[in-house]
Protein backbone atom coordinates (compact mmCIF):
# COMPACT_ATOMS: atom_id res chain seq x y z
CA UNK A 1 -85.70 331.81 66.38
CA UNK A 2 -88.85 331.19 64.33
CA UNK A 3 -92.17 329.68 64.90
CA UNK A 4 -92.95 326.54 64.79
CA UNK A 5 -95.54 324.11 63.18
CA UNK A 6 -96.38 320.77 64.40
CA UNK A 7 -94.92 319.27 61.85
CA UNK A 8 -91.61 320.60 62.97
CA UNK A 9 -91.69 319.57 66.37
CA UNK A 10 -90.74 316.34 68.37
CA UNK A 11 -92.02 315.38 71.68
CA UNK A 12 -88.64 314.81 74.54
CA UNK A 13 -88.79 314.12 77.98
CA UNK A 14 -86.87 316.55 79.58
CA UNK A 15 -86.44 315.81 82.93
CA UNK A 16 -89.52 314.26 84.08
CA UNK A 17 -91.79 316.61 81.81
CA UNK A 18 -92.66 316.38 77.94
CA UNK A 19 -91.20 319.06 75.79
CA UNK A 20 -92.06 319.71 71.85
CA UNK A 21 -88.83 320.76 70.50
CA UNK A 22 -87.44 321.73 67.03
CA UNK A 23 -84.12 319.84 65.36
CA UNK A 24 -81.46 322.29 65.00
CA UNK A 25 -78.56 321.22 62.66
CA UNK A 26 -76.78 324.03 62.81
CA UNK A 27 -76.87 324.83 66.69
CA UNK A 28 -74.27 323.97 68.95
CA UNK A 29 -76.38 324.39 72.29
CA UNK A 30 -80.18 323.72 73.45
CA UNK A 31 -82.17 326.85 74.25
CA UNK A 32 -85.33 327.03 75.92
CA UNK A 33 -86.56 330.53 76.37
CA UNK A 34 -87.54 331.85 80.11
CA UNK A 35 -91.71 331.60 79.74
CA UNK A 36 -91.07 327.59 78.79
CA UNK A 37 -88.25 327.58 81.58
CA UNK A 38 -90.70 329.18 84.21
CA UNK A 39 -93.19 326.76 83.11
CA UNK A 40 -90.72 323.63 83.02
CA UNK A 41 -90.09 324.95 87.14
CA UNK A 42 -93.50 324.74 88.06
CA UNK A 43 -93.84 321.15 87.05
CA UNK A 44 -90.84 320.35 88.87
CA UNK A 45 -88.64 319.19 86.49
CA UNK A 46 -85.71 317.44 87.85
CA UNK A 47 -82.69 319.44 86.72
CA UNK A 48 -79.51 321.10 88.31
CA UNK A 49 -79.46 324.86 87.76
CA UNK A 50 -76.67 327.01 87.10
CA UNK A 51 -75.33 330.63 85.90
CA UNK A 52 -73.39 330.67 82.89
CA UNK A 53 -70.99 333.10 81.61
CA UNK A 54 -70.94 331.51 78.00
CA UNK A 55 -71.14 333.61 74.86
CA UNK A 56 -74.14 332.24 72.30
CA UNK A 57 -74.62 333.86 69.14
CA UNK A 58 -77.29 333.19 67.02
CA UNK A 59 -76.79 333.18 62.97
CA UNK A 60 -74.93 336.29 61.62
CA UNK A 61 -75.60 338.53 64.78
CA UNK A 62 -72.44 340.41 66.12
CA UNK A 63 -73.99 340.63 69.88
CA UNK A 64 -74.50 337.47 71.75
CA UNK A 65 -77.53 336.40 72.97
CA UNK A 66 -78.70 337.27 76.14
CA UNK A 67 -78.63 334.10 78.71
CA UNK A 68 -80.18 333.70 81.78
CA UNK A 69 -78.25 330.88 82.70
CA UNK A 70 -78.40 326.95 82.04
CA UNK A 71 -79.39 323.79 83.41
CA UNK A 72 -78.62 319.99 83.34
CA UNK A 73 -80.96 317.37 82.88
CA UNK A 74 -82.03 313.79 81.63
CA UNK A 75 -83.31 314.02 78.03
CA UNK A 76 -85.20 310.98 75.86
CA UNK A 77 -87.28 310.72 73.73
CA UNK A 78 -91.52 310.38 74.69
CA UNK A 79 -91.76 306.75 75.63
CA UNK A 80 -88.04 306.20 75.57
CA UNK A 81 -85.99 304.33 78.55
CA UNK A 82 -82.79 305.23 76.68
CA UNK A 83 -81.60 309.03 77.31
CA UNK A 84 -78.59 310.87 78.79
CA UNK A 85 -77.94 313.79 80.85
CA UNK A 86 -77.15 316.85 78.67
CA UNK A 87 -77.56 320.74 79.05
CA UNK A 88 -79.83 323.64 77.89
CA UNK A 89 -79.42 327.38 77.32
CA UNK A 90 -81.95 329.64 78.80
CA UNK A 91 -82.45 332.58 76.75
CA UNK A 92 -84.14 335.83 77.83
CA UNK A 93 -85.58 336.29 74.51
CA UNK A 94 -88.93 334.40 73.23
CA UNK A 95 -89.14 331.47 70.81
CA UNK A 96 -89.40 327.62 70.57
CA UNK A 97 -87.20 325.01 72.13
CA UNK A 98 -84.30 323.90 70.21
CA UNK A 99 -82.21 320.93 70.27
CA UNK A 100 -78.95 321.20 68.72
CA UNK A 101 -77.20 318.73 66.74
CA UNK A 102 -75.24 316.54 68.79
CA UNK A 103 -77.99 315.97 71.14
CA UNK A 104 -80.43 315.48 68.22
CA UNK A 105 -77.87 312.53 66.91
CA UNK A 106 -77.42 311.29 70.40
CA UNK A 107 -81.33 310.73 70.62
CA UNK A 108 -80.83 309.20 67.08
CA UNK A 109 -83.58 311.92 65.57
CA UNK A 110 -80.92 313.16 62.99
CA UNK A 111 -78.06 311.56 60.51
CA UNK A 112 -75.42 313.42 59.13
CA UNK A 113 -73.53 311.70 56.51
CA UNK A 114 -72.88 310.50 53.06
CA UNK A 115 -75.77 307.62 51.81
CA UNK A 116 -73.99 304.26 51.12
CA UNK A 117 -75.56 302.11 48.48
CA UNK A 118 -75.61 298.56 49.51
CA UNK A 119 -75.55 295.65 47.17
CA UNK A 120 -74.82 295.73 43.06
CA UNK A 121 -77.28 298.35 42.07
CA UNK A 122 -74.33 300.23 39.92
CA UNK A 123 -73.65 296.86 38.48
CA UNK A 124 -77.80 296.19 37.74
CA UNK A 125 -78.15 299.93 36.69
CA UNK A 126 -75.09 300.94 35.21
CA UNK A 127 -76.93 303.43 32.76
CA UNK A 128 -78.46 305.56 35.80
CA UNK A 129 -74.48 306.02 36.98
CA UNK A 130 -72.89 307.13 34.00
CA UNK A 131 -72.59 310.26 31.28
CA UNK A 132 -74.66 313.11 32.20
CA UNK A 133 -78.75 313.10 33.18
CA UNK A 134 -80.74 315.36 30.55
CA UNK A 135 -84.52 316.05 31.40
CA UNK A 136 -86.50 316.59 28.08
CA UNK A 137 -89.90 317.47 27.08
CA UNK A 138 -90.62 318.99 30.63
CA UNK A 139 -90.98 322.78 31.69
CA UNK A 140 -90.01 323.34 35.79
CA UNK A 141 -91.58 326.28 36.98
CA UNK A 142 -89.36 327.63 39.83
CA UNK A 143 -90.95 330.56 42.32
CA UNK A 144 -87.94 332.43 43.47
CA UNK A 145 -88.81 334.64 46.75
């Protein structure tokens, strides 16, 4: 998990309480680590608890993660009437709450997809959709870490 800015984070209602939380494309799962779960539990958030015996793995590791268990609750966006009931990881380890994909595309925070391109812009701007592009008379300095 890394840290995150403020530019990277959302604000979610998680049941009852509000929740900054990073989009995760490529996670399957939420995951909220125990310091923000003990937290969440103090302010009573409205949730049914469970233990899991589910296998997470983060990217590339061969051993799972280690989970304390998980938990249901309503999630919407700050301000938002229009959520659903969905479920989150709790992860011994430390780092920021994630969302994963589906429930990012539920809240309608992420799109996956091709773009479509509405109306006759290949038939206005047929030169910008054929032959090859060519960039001349420019230098592009690219910093390679």
């Amino acid at each position: 998990m890394r840290h995150a800015g403020k530019s990277d984070c959302i604000i979610i209602e998680l049941g009852g309480c509000n929740l900054p939380v990073i989009i995760d494309s490529g996670a399957s799962v939420n995951l909220i680590d125990r310091v923000l779960w003990e937290k969440l539990k103090s302010e009573n958030i409205a949730c049914k608890s469970e233990k899991t015996e589910k296998k997470l793995y983060a990217y590339k590791p061969e051993k799972p993660l280690d989970l304390l268990g998980k938990f249901s609750s309503y999630i919407c966006l700050k301000g938002s009437d229009q959520g659903f009931e969905t479920d989150f990881y709790v992860i011994k380890g430390k780092g920021p709450a994630l969302i994963g994909c589906e429930t990012a595309k539920r809240l309608g925070v992420l799109s996956l997809g091709v773009n479509l391109v509405e109306g006759d812009v290949f038939e206005r701007y047929p030169e910008c959709f054929s032959g090859f592009g060519k960039l001349t008379d420019y230098k592009l300095k690219l910093d390679i870490n």
